[in-house]
N, C-alpha and C. Protein backbone atom coordinates (compact mmCIF):
# COMPACT_ATOMS: atom_id res chain seq x y z
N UNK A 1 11.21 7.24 15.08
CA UNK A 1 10.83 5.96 14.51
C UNK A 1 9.32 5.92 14.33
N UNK A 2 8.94 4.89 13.41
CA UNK A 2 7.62 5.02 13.16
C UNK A 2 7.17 4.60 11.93
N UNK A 3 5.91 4.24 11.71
CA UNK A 3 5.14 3.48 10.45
C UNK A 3 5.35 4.33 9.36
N UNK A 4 6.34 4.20 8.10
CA UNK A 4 6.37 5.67 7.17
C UNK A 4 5.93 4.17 6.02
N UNK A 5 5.45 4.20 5.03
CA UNK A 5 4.48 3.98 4.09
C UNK A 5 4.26 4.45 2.63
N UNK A 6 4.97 3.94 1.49
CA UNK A 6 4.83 4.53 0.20
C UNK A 6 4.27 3.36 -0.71
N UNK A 7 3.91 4.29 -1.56
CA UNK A 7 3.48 3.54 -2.92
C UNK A 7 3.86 4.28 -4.06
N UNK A 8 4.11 3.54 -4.80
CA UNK A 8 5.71 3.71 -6.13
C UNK A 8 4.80 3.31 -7.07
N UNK A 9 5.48 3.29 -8.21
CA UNK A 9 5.71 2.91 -9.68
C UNK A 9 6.32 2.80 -10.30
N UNK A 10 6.27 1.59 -11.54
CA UNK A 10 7.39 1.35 -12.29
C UNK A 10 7.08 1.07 -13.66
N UNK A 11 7.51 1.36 -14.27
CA UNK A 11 7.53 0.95 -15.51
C UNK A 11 8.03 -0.26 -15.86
N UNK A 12 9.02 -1.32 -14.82
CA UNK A 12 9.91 -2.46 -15.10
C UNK A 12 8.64 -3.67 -14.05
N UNK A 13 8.46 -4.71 -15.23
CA UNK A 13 7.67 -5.40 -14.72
C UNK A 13 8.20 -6.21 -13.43
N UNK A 14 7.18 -6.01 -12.19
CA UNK A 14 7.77 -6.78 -10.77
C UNK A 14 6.55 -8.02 -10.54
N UNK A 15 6.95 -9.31 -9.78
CA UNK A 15 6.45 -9.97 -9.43
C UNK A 15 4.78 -9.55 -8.39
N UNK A 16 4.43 -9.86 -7.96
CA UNK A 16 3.40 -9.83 -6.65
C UNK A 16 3.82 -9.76 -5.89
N UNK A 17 4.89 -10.40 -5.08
CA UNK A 17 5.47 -9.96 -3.79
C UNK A 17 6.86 -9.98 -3.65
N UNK A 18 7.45 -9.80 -2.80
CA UNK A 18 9.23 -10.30 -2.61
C UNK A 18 9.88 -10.12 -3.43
N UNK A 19 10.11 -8.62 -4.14
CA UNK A 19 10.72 -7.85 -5.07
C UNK A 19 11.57 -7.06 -4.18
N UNK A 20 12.30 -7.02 -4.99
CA UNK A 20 13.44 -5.42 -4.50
C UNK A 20 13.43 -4.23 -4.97
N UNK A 21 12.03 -3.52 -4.60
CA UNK A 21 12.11 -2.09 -5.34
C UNK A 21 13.23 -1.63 -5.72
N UNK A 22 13.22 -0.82 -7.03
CA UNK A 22 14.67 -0.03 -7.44
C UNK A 22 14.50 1.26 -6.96
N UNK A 23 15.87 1.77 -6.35
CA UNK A 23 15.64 3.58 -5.79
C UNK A 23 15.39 3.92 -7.31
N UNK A 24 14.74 5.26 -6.85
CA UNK A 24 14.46 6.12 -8.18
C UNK A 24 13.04 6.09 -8.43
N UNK A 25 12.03 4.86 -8.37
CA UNK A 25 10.79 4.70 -8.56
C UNK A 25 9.88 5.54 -8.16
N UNK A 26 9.38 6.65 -9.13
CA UNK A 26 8.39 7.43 -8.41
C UNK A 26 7.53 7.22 -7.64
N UNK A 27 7.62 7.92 -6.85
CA UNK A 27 6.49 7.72 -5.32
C UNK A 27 5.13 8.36 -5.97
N UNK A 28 4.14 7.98 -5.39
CA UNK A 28 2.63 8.44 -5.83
C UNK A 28 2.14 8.32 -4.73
N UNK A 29 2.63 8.09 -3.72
CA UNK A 29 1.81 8.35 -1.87
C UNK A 29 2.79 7.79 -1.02
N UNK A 30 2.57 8.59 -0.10
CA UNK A 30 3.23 8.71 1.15
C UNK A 30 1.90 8.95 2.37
N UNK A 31 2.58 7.42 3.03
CA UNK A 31 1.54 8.21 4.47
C UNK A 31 2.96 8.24 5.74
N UNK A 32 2.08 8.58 6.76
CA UNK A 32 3.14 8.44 8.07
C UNK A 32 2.12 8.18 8.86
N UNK A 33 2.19 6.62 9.80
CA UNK A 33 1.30 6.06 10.50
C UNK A 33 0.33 6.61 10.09
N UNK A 34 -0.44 5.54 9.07
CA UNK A 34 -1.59 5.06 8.88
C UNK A 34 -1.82 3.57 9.05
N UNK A 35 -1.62 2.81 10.61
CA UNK A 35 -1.79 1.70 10.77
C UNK A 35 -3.12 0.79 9.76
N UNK A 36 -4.28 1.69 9.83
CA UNK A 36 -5.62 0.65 9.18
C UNK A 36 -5.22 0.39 7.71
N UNK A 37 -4.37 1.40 7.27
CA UNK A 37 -4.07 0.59 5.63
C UNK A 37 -3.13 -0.28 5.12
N UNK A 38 -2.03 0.11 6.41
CA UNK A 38 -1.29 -0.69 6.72
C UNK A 38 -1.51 -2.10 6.61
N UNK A 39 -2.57 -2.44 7.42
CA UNK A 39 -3.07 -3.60 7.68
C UNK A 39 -3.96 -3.91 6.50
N UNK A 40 -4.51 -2.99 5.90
CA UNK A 40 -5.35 -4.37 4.83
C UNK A 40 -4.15 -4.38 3.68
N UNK A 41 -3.07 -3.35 3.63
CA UNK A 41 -2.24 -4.05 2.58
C UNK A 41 -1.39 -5.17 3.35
N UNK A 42 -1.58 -5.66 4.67
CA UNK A 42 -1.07 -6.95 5.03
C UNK A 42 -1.30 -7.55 4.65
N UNK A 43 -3.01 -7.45 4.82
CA UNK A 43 -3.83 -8.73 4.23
C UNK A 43 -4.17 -8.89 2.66
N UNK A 44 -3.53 -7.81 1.77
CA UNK A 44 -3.42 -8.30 0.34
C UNK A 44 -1.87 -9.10 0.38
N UNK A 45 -1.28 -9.18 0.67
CA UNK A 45 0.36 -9.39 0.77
C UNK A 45 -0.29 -11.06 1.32
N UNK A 46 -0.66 -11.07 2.32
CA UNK A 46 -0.93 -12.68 2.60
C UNK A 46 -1.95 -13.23 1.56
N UNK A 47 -3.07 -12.52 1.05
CA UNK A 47 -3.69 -13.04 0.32
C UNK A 47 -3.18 -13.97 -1.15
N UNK A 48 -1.75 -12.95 -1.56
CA UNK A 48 -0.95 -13.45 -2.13
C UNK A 48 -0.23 -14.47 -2.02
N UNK A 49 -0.35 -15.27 -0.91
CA UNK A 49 0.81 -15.91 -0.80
C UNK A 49 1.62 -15.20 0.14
N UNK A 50 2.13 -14.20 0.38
CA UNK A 50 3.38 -13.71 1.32
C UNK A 50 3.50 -14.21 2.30
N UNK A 51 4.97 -14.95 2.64
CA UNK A 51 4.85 -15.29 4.03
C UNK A 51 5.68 -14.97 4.98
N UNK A 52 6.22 -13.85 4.38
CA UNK A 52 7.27 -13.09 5.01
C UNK A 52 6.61 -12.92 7.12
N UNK A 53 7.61 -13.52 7.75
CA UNK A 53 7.46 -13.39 9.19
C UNK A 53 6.87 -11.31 9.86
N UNK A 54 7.12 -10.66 9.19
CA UNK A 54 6.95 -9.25 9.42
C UNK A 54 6.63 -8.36 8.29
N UNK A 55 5.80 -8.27 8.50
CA UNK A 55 5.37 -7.45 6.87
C UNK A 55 6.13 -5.81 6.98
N UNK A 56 6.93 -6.07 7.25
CA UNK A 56 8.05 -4.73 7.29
C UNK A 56 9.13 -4.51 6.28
N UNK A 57 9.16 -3.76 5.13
CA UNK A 57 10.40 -3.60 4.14
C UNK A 57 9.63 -4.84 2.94
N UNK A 58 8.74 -5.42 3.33
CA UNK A 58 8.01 -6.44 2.10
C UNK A 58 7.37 -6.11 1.28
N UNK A 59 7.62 -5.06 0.18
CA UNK A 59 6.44 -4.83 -1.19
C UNK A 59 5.71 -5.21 -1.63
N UNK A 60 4.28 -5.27 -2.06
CA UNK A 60 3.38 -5.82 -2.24
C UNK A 60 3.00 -5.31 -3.36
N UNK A 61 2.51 -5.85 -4.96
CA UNK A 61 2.19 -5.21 -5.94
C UNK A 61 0.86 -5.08 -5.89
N UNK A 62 0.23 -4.14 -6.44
CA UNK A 62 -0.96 -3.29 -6.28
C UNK A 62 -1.86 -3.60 -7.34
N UNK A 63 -2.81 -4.07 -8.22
CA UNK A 63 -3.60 -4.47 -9.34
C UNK A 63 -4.86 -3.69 -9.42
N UNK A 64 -5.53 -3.70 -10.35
CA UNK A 64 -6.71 -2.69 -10.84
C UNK A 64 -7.91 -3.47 -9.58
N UNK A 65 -7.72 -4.95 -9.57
CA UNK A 65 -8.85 -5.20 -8.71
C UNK A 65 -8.54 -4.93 -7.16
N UNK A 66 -7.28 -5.10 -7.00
CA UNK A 66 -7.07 -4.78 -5.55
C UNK A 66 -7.13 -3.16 -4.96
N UNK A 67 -7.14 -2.94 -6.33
CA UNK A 67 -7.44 -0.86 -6.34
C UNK A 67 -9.08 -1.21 -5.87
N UNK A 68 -9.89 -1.81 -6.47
CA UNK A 68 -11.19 -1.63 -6.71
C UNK A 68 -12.12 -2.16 -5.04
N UNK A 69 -11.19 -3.32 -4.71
CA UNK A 69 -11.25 -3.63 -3.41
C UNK A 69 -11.06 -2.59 -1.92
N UNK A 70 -9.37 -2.44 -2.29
CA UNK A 70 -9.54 -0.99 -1.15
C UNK A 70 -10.46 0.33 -1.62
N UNK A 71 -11.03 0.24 -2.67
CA UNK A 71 -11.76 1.56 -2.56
C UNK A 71 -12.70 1.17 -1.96
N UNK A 72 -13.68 -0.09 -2.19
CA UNK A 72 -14.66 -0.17 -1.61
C UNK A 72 -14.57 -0.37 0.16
N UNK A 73 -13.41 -0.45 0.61
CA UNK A 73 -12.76 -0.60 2.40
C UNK A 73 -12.82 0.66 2.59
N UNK A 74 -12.31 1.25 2.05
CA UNK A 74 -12.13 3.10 1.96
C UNK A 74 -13.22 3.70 2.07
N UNK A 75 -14.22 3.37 1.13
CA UNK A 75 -16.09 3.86 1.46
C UNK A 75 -16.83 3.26 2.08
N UNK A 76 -16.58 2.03 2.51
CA UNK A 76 -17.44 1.29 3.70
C UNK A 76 -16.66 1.44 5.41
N UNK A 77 -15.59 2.49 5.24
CA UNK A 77 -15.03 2.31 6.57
C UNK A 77 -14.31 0.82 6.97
N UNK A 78 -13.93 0.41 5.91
CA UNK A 78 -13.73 -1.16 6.55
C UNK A 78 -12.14 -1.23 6.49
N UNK A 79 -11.17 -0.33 6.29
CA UNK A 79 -9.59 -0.87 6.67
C UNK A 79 -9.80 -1.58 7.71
N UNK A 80 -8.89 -2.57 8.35
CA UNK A 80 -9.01 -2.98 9.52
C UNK A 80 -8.27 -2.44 10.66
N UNK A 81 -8.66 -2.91 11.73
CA UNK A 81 -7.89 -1.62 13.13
C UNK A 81 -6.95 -2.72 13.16
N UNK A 82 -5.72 -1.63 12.80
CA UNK A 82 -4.12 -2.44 13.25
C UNK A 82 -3.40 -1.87 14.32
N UNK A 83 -2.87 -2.09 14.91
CA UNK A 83 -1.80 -2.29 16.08
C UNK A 83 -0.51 -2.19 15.55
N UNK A 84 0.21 -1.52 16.03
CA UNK A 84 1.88 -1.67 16.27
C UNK A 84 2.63 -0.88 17.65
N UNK A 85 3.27 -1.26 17.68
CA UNK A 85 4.58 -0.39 18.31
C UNK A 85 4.87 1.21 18.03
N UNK A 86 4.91 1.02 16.57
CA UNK A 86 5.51 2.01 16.29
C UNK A 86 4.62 2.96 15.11
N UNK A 87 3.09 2.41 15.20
CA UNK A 87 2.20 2.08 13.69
C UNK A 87 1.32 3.69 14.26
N UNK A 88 1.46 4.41 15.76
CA UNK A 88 0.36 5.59 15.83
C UNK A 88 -1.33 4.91 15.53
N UNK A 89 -1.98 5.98 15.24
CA UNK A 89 -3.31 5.54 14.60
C UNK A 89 -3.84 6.50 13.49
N UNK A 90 -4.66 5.44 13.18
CA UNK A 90 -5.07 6.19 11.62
C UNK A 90 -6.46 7.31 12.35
N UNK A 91 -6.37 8.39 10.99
CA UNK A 91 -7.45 9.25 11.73
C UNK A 91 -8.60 9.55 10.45
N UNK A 92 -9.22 9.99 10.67
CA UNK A 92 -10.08 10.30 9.17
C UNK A 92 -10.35 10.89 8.60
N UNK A 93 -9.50 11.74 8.40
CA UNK A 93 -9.06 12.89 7.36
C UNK A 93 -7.95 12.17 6.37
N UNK A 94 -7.62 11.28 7.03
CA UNK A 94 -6.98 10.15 5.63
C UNK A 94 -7.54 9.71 4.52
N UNK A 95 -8.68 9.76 5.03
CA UNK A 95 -9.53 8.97 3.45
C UNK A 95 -9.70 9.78 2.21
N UNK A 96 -9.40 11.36 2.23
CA UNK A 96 -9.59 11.86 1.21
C UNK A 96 -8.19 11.60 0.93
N UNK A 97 -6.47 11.19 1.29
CA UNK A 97 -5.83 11.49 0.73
C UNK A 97 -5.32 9.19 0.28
N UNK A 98 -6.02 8.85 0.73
CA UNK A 98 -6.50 7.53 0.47
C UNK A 98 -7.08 7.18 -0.49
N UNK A 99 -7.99 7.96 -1.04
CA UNK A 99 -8.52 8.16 -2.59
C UNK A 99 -8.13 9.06 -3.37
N UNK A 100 -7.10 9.72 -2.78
CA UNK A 100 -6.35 10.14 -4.07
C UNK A 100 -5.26 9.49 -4.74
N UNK A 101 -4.57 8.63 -3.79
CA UNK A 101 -3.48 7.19 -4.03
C UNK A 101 -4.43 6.35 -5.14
N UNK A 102 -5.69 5.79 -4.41
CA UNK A 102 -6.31 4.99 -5.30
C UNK A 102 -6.69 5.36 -6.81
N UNK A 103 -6.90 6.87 -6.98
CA UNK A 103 -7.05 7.77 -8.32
C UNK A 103 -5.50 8.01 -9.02
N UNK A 104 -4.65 7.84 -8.07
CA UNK A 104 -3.17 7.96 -8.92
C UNK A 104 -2.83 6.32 -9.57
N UNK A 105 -3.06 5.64 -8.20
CA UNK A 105 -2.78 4.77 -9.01
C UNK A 105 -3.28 3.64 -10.07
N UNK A 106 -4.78 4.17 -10.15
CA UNK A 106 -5.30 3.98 -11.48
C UNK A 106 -4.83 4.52 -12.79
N UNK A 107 -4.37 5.79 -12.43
CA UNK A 107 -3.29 6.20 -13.59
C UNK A 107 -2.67 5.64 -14.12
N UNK A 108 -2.11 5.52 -13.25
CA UNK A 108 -0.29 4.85 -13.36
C UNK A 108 -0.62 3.46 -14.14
N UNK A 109 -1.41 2.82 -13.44
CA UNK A 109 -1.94 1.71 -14.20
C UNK A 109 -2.50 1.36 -15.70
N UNK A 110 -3.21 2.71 -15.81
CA UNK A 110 -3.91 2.83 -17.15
C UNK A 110 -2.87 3.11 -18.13
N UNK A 111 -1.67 4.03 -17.53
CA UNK A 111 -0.20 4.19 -18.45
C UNK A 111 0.80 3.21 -18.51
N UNK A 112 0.27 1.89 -18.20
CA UNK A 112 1.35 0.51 -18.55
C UNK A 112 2.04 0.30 -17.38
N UNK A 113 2.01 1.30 -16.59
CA UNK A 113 3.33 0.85 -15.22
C UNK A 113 2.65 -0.20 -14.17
N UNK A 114 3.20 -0.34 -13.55
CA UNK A 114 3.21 -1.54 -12.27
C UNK A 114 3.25 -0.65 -10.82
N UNK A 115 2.36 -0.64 -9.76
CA UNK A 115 2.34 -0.15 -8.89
C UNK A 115 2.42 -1.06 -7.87
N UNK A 116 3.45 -0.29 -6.62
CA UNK A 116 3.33 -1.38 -5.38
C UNK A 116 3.18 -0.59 -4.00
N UNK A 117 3.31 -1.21 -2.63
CA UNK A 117 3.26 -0.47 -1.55
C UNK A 117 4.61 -1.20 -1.29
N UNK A 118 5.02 -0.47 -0.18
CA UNK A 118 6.14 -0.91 0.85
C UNK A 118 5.60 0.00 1.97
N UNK A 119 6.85 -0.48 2.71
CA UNK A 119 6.92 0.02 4.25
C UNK A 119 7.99 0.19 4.94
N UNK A 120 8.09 0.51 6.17
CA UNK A 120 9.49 0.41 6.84
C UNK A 120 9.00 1.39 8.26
N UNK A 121 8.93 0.36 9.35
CA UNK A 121 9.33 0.84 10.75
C UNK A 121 10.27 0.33 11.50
């Protein structure tokens, strides 16, 4: 058990939050316990509005500015330190594969699709 962590794409337009990803949606990152990104995509998910009791299995859609935001968390060291049960800890050799999510999913973006995160521990 444990913090496993993707970010998808779609071509089928999804809301901001409280969607039902469709299987099949290409993945464009995968972490395994990375609690600190974890946590600031909490805090885009609440920023939204989300008020889901557990930000567990809750998708969160991803936007060019909220790309532009975690990059700048990403180069200032600023994810925030999260906690779980089951969340491990983040280490820092993540950040190069942290900006490569953020470089994919500017792609993906620039090619019309819709990008989101999920989760599941």
């Amino acid at each position: 058990m444990g913090l496993d962590m993707y970010a998808s794409r779609t071509d089928t337009p999804i809301p901001a939050l409280d969607f039902k990803p469709e299987e099949g949606d290409p993945e464009i990152a995968y972490w395994r316990k990375h609690p600190n990104l974890h946590g600031w995509m909490e805090q885009l998910y609440r920023s939204k509005g989300g008020q889901a009791e557990s930000f567990n299995c809750t998708p969160v859609r991803i936007d060019a500015a909220d790309l532009d935001a975690l990059e700048r968390a990403i180069d200032e060291n600023g994810l925030p330190e999260t906690t779980g049960f089951f969340f491990g800890e983040s280490r820092p050799e993540e950040v190069e594969h942290d900006r490569a999510f953020v470089a994919a999913a500017r792609a993906a973006l620039a090619e019309g699709d819709f990008v989101y995160y999920d989760s599941w521990w």
